[in-house]
N, C-alpha and C. Protein backbone atom coordinates (compact mmCIF):
# COMPACT_ATOMS: atom_id res chain seq x y z
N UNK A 1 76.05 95.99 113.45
CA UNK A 1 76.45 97.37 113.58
C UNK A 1 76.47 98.00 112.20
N UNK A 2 76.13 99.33 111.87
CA UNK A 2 75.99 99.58 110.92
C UNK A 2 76.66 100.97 110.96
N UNK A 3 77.96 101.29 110.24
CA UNK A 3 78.30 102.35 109.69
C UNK A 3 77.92 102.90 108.06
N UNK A 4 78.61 104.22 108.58
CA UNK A 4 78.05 104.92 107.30
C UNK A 4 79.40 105.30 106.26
N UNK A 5 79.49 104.79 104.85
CA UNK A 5 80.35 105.15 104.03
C UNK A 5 80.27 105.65 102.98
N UNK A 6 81.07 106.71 102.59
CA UNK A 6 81.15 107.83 101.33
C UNK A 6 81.12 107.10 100.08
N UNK A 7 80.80 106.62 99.24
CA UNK A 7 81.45 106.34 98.15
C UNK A 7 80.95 107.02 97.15
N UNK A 8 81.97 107.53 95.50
CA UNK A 8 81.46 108.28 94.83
C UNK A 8 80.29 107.71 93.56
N UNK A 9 79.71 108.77 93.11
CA UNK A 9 78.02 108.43 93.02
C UNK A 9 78.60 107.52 91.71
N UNK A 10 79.41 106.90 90.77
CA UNK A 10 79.55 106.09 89.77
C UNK A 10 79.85 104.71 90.60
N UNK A 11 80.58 104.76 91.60
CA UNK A 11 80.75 103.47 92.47
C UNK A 11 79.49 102.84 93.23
N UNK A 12 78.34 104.06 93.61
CA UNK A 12 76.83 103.80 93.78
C UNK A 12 76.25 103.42 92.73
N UNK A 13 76.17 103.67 91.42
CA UNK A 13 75.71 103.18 90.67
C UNK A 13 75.62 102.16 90.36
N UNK A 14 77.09 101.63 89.90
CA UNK A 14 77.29 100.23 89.25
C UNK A 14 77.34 99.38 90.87
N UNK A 15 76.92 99.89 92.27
CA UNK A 15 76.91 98.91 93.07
C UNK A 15 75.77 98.76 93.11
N UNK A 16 74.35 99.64 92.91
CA UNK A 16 72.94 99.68 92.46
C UNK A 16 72.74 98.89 91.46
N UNK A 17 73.22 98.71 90.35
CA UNK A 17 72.98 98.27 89.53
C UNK A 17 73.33 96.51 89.89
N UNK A 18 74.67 96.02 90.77
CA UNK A 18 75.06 94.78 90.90
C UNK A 18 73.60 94.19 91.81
N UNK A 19 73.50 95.15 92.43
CA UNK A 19 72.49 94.80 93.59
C UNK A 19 71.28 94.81 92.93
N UNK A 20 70.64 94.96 92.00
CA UNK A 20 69.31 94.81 91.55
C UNK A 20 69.44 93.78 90.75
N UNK A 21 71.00 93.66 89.72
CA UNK A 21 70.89 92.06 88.64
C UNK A 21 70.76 91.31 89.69
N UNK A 22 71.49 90.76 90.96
CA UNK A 22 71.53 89.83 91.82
C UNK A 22 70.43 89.79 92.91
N UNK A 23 69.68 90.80 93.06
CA UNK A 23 68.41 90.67 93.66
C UNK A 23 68.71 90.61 95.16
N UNK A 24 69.45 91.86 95.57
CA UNK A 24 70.15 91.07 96.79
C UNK A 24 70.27 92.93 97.56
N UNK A 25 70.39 93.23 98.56
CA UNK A 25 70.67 94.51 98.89
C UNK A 25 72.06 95.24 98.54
N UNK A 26 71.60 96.28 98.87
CA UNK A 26 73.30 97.68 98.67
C UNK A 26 74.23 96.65 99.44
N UNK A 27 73.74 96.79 100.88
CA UNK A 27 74.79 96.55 101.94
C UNK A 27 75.18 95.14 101.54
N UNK A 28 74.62 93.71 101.32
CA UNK A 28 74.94 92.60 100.94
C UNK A 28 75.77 92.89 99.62
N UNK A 29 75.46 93.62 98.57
CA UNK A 29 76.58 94.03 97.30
C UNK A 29 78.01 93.97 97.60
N UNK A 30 77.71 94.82 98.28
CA UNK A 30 78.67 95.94 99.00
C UNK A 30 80.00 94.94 99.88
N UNK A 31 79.08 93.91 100.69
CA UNK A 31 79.80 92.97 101.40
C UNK A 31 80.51 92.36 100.73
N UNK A 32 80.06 91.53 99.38
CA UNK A 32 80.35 90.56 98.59
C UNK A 32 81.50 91.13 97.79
N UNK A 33 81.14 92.56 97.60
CA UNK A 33 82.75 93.04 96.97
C UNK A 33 83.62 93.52 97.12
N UNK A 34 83.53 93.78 98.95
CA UNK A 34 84.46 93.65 99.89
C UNK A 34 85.66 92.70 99.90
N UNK A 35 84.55 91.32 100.21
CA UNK A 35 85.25 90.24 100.60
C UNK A 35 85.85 89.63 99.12
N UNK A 36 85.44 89.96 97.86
CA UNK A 36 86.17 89.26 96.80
C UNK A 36 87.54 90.69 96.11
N UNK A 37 87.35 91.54 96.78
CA UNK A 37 88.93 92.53 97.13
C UNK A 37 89.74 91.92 97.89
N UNK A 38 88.63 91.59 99.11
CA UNK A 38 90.13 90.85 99.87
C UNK A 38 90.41 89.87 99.80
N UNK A 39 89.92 88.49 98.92
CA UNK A 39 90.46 87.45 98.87
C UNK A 39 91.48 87.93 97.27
N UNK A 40 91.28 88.75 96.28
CA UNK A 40 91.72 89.16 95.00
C UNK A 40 93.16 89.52 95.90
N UNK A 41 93.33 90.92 96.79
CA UNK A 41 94.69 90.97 97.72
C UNK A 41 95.51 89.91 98.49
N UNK A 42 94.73 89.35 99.05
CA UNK A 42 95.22 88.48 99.94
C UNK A 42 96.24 87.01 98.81
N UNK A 43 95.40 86.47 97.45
CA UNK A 43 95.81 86.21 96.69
C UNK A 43 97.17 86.68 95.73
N UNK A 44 96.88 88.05 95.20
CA UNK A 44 98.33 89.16 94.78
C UNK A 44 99.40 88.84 95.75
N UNK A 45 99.36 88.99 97.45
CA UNK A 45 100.37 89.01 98.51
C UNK A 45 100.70 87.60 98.18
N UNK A 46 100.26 86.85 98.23
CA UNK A 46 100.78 85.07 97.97
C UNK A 46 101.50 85.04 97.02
N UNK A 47 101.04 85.47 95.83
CA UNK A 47 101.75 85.64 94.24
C UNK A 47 103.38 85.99 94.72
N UNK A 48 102.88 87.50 95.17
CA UNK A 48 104.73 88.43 95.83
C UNK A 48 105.39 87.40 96.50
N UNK A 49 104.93 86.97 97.51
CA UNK A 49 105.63 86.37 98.59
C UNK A 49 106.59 84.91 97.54
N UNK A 50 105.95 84.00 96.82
CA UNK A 50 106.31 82.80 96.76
C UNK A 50 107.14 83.37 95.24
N UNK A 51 107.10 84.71 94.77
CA UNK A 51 107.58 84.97 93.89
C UNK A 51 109.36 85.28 94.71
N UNK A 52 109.07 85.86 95.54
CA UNK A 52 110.58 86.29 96.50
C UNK A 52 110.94 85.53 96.73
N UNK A 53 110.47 84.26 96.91
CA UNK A 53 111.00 83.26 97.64
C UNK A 53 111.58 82.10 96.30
N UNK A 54 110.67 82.06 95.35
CA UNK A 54 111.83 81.35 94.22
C UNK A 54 113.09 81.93 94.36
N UNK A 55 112.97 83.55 94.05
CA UNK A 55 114.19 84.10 93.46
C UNK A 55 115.12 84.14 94.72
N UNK A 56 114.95 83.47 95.38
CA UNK A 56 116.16 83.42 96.56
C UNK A 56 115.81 81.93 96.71
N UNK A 57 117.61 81.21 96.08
CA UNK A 57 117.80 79.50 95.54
C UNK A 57 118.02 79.27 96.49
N UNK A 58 118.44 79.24 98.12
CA UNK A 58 118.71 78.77 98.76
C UNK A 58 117.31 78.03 99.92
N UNK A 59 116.27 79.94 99.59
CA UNK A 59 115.15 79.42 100.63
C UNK A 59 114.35 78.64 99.73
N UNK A 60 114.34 78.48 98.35
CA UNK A 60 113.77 77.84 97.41
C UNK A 60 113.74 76.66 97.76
N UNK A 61 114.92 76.08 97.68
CA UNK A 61 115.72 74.75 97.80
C UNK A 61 115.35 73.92 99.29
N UNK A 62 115.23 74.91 100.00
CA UNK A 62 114.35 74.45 101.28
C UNK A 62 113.34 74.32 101.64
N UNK A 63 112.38 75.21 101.06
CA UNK A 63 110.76 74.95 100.68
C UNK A 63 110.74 73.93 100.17
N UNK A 64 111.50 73.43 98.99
CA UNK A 64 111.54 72.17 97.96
C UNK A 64 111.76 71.58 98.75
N UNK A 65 112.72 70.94 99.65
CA UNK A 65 113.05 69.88 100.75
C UNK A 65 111.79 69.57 101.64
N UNK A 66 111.40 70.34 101.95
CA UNK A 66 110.21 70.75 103.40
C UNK A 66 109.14 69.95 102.51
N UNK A 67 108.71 70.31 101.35
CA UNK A 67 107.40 69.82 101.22
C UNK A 67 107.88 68.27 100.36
N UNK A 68 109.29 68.01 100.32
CA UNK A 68 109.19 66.28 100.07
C UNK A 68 108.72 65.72 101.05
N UNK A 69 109.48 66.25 102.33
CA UNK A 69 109.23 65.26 103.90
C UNK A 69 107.96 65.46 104.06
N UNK A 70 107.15 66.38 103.95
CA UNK A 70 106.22 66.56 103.95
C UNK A 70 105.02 65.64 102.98
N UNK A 71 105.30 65.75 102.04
CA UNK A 71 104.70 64.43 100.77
C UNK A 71 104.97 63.35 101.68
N UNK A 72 106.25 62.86 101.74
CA UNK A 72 106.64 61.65 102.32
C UNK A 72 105.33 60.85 103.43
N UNK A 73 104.50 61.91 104.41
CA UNK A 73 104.35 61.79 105.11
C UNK A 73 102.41 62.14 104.97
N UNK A 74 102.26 61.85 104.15
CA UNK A 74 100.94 62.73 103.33
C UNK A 74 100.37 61.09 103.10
N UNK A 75 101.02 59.49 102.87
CA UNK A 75 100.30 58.60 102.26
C UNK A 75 99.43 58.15 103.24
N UNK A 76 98.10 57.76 102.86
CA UNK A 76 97.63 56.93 103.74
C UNK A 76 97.47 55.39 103.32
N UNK A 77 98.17 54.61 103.24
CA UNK A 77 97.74 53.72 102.70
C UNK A 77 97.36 53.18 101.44
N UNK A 78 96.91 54.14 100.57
CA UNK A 78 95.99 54.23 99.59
C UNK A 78 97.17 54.07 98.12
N UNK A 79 96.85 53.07 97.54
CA UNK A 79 97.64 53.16 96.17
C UNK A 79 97.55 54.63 95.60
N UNK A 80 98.66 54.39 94.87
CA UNK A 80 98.76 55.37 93.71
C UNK A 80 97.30 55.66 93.00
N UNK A 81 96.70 56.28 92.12
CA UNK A 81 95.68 56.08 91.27
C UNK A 81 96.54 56.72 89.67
């Protein structure tokens, strides 16, 4: 499916320009720097989140607990290295 989007003519440019060093189309550009916005956001929200969650010692302290039992339960067999 193919929609149609505004963007202003300096954001066409340097997406013209990504798209001709990489040899690759507008719309494939375009995709690729879509999806590395939303993994760049989706990343930032992780940052916030585990940042709130230090600064509150109690849910801290329970994350910390959660992922011992969790370790605990992670060996397979396999020595140390």
């Amino acid at each position: 499916m193919s929609e149609t989007v505004r963007i202003d003519p300096a954001a066409h440019a340097a997406l013209t320009e990504i798209a001709r060093a990489k040899h690759i189309s507008l719309t494939a550009a375009l995709s690729r720097a879509v999806e590395e916005y939303r993994r760049v956001t989706f990343l930032e929200a992780l940052t916030s989140d585990f940042a709130a969650l230090r600064a509150d010692t109690g849910a801290w302290a329970d994350e910390q607990a959660e992922r011992d039992a969790w370790d605990a339960t992670s060996t397979d067999g396999l020595a140390d290295e």
